[in-house]
C-alpha atoms as a PDB file:
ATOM      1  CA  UNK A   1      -1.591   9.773   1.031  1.00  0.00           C
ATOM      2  CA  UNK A   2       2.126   8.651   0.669  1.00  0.00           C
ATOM      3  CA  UNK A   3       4.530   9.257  -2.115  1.00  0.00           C
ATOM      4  CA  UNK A   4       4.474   5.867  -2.978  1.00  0.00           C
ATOM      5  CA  UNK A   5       1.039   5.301  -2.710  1.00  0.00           C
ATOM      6  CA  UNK A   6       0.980   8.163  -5.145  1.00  0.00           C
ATOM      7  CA  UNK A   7       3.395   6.740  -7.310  1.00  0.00           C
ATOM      8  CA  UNK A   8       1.870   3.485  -7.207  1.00  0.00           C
ATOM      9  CA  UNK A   9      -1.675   4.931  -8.690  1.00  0.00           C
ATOM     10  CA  UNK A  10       0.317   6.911 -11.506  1.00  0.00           C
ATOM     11  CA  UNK A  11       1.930   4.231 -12.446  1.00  0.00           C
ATOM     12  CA  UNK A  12      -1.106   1.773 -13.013  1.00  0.00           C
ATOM     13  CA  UNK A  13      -2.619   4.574 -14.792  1.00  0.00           C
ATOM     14  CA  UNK A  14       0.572   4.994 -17.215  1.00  0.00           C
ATOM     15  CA  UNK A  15       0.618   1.010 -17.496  1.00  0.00           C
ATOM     16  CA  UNK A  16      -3.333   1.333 -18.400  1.00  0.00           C
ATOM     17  CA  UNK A  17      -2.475   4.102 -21.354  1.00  0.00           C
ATOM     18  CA  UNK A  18       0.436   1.957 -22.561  1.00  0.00           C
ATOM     19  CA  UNK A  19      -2.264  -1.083 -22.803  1.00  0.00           C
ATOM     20  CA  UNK A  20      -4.795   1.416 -24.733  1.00  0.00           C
ATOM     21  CA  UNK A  21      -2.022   2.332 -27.158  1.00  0.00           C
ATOM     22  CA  UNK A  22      -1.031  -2.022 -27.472  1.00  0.00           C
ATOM     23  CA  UNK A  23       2.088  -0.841 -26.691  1.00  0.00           C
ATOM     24  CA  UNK A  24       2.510  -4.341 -24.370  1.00  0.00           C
ATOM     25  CA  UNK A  25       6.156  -4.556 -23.784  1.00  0.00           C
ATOM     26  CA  UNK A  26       5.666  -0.648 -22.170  1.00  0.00           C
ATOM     27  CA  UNK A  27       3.374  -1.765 -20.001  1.00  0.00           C
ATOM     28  CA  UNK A  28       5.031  -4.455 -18.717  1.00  0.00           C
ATOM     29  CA  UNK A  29       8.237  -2.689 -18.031  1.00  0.00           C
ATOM     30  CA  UNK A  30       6.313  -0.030 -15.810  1.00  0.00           C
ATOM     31  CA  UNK A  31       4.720  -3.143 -13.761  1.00  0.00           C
ATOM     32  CA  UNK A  32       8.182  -3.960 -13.523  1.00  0.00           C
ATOM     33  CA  UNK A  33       9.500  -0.920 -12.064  1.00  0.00           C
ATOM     34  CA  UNK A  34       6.535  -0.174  -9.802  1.00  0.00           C
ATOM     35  CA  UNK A  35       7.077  -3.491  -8.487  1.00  0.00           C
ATOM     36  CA  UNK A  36       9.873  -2.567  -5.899  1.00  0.00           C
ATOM     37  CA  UNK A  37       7.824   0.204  -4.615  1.00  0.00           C
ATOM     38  CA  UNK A  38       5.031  -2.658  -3.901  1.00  0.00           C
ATOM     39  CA  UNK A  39       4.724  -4.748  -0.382  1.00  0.00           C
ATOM     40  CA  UNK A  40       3.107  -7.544  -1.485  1.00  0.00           C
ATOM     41  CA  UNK A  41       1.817  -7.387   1.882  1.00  0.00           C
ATOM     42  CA  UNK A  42      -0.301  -4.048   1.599  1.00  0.00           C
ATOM     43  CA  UNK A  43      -0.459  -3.757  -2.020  1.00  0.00           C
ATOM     44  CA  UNK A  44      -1.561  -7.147  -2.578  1.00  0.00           C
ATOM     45  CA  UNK A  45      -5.479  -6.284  -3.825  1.00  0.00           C
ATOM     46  CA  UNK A  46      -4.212  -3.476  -5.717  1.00  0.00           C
ATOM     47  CA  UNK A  47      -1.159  -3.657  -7.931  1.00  0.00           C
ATOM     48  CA  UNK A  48      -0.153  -7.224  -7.917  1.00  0.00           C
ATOM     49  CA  UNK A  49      -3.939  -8.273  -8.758  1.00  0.00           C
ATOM     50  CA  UNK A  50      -3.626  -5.674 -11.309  1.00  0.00           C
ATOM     51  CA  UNK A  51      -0.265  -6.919 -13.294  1.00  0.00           C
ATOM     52  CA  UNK A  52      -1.228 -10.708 -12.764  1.00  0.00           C
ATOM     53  CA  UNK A  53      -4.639 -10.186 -14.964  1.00  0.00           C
ATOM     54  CA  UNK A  54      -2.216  -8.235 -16.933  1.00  0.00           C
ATOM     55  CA  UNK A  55      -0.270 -11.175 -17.220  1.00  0.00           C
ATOM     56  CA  UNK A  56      -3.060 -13.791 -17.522  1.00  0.00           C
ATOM     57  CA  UNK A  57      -4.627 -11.599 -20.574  1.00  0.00           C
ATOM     58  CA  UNK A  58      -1.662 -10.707 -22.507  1.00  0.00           C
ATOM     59  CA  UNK A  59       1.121 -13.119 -21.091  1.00  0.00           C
ATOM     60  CA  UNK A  60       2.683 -16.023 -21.715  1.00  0.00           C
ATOM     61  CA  UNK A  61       4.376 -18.776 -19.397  1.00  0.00           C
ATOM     62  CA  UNK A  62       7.672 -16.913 -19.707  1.00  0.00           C
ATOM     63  CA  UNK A  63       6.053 -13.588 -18.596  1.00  0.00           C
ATOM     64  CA  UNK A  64       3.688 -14.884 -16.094  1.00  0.00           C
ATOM     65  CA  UNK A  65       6.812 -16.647 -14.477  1.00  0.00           C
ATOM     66  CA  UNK A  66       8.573 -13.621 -14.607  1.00  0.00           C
ATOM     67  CA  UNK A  67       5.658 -12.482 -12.667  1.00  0.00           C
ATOM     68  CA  UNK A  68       6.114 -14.666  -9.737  1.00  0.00           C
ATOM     69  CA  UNK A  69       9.736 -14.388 -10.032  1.00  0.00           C
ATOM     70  CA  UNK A  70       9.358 -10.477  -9.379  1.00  0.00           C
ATOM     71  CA  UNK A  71       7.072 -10.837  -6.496  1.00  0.00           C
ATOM     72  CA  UNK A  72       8.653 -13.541  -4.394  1.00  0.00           C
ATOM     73  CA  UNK A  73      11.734 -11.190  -5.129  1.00  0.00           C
ATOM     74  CA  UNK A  74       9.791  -8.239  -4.019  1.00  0.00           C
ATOM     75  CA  UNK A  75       8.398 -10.164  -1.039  1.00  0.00           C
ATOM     76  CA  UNK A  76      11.850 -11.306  -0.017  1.00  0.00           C
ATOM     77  CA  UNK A  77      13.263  -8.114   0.236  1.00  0.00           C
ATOM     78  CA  UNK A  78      10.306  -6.399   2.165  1.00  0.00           C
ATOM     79  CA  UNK A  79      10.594  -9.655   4.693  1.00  0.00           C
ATOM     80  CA  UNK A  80      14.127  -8.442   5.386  1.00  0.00           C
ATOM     81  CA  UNK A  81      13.308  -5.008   5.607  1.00  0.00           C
ATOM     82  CA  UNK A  82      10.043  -5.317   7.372  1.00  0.00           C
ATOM     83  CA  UNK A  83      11.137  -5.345  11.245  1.00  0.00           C
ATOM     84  CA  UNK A  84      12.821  -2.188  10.394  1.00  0.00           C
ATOM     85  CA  UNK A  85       9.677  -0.184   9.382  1.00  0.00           C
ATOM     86  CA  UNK A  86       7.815  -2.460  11.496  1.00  0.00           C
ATOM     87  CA  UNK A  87       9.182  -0.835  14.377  1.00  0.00           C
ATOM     88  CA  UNK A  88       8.612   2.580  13.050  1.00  0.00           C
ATOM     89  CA  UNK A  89       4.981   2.148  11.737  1.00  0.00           C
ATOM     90  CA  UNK A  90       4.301   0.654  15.185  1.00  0.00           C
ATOM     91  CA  UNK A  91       5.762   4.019  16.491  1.00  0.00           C
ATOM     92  CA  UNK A  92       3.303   5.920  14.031  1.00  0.00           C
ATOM     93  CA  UNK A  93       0.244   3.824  14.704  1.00  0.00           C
ATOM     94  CA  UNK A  94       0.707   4.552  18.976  1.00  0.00           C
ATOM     95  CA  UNK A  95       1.147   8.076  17.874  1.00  0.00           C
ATOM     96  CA  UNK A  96      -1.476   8.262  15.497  1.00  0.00           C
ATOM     97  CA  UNK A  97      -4.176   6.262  18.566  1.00  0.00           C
ATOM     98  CA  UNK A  98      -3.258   8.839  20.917  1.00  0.00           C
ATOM     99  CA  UNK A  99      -3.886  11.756  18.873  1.00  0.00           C
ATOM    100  CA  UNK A 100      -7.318  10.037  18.087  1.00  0.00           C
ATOM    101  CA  UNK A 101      -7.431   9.037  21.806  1.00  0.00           C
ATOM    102  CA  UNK A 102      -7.051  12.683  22.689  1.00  0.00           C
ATOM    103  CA  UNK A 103     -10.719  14.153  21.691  1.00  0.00           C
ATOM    104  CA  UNK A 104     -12.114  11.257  23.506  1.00  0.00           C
ATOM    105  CA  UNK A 105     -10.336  12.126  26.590  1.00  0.00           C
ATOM    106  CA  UNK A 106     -11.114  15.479  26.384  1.00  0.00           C
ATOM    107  CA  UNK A 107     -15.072  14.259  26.357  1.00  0.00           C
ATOM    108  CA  UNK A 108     -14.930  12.008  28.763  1.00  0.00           C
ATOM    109  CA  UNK A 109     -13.365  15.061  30.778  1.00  0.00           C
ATOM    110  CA  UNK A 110     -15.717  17.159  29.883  1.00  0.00           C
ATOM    111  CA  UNK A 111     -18.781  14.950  30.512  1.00  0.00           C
ATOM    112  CA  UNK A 112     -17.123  14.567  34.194  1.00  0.00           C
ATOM    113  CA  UNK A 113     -17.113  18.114  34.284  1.00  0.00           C
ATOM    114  CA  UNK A 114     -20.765  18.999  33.285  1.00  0.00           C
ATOM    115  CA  UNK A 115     -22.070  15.977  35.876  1.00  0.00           C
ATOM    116  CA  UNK A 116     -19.965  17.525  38.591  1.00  0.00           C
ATOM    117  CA  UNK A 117     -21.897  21.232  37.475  1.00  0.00           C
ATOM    118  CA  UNK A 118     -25.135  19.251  37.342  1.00  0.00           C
ATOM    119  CA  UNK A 119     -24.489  17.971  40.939  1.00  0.00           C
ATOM    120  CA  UNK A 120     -23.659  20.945  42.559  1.00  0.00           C
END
């Protein structure tokens, strides 16, 4: 699991505690910070589900707003960034498909290699 995957979970947790305790204001402010650690794109069923029922529940119109202010900010700057670590998670997905490619292979091999036993 990633750091910020990590850091996303511990942080919904913390924001969970703060709502347990009423402490509101807390919780908010940690939905605020986790939000730049948050692609809308990939975190989308997750966190920003998460701190717009938040919102919904113990909002306002200001907060909620604030809400959507924070996420089309967030999305903005992960737009810009995106071709960037687009490029590189391609790089890791090709990597990561061969390596799974790889035992495959091998058994295909293999099974070429027992048939031409068999035959002989």
């Amino acid at each position: 699991m990633a750091p910020d995957q990590l850091l996303v979970q511990l942080g919904i947790r913390f924001a969970k505690l703060e709502r347990k305790l009423n402490e509101i204001e807390r919780a908010r402010a940690v939905y605020t910070h986790l939000s730049q650690y948050c692609n809308p794109n990939f975190y989308e069923g997750s966190f920003w589900r998460v701190w717009e029922q938040f919102e919904v529940y113990f909002g306002n119109a200001d907060t909620y707003e604030d809400y959507q202010r924070i996420k089309r900010t967030v999305t903005l700057r992960y737009a810009v960034v995106d071709p960037v670590l687009q490029e590189k998670v391609g790089d890791d997905v090709k990597q990561i498909d061969q390596e799974m490619l790889q035992p495959e292979a091998q058994a295909q091999t293999n099974g070429k290699v027992h048939d031409n036993l068999q035959e002989t």
